[in-house]
Protein backbone atom coordinates (compact mmCIF):
# COMPACT_ATOMS: atom_id res chain seq x y z
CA UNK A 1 9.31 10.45 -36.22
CA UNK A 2 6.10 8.99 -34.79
CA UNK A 3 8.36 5.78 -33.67
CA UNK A 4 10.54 8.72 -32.09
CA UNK A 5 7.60 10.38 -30.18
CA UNK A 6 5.88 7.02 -29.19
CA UNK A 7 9.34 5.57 -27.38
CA UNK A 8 9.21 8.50 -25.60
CA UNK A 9 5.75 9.10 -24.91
CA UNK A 10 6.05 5.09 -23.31
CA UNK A 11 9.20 6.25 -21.46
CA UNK A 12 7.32 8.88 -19.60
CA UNK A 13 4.61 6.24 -18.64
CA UNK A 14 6.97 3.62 -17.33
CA UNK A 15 8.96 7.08 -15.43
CA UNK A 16 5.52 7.55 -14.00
CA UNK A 17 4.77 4.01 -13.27
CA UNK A 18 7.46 3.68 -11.16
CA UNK A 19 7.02 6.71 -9.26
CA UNK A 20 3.47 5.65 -8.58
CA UNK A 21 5.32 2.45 -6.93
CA UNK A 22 7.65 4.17 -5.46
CA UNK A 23 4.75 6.46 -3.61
CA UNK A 24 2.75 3.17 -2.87
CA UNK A 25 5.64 1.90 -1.11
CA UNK A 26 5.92 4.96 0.73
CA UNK A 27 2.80 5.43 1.92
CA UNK A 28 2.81 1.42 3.11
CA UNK A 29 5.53 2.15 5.11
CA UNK A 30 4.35 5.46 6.50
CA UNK A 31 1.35 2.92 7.51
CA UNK A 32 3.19 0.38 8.82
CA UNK A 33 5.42 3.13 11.10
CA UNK A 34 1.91 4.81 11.91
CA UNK A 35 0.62 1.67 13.78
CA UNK A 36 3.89 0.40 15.14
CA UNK A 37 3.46 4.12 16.65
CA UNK A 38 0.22 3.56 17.56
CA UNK A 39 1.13 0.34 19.15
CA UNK A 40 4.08 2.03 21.36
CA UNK A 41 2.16 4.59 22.47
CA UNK A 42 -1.06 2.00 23.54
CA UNK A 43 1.57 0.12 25.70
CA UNK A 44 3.13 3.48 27.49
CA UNK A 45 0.22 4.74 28.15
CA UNK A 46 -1.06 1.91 29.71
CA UNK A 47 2.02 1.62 31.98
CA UNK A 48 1.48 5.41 32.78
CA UNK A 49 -2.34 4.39 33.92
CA UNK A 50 -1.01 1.36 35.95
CA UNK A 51 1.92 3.27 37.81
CA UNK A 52 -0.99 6.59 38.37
CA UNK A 53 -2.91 4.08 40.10
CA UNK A 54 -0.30 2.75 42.34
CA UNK A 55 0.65 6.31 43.04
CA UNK A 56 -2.85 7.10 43.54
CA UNK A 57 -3.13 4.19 46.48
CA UNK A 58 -0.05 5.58 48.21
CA UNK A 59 -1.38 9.17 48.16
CA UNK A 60 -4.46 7.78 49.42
CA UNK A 61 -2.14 6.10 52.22
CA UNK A 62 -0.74 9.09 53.14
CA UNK A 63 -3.54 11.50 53.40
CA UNK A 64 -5.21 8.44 55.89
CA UNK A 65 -1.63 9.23 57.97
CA UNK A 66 -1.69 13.08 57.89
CA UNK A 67 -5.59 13.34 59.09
CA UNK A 68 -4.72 10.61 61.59
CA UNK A 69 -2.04 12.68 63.07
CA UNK A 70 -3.72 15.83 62.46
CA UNK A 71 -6.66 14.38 64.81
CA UNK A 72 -4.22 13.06 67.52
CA UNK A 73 -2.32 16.61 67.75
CA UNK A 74 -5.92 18.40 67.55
CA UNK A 75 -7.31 15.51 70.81
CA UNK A 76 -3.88 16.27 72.78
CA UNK A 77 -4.41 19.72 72.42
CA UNK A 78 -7.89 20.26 73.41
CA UNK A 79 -6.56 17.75 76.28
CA UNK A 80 -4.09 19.79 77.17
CA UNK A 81 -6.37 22.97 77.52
CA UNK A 82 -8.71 21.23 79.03
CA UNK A 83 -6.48 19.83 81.69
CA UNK A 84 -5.36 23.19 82.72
């Protein structure tokens, strides 16, 4: 009877045992698919930054081009009164 209970007390240990692997595992690869995450999103956001700036030099561009014509149209106009 004791033989009985002991067999089965030591086949609820190894049962838990390899659970506990089983959730070590686990949580390896949930840390392993945390920093390959981690990784991805380091290298898209750094693409995002490096096409923001290129957008942000032709913005820059063309606000140079719409104040340039803004003060040619504003220079022929006051020309234009001025001339009458």
């Amino acid at each position: 009877m004791l033989e009985v209970r002991v067999a089965a007390i030591e086949e609820r240990v190894a049962f838990v045992e390899g659970r506990i692997v089983e959730q070590s595992r686990t949580m390896t690869d949930l840390r392993e698919a945390i920093v390959s995450l981690e990784r991805r999103m380091d290298e898209r956001f750094a693409g995002i930054d490096h096409r923001l700036a290129a957008l942000d030099a032709r913005l820059a561009t063309q606000f140079l081009w719409v104040v340039g014509l803004q003060v040619t149209t504003i220079v022929a106009l006051v020309t234009a009164v001025l001339v009458r």
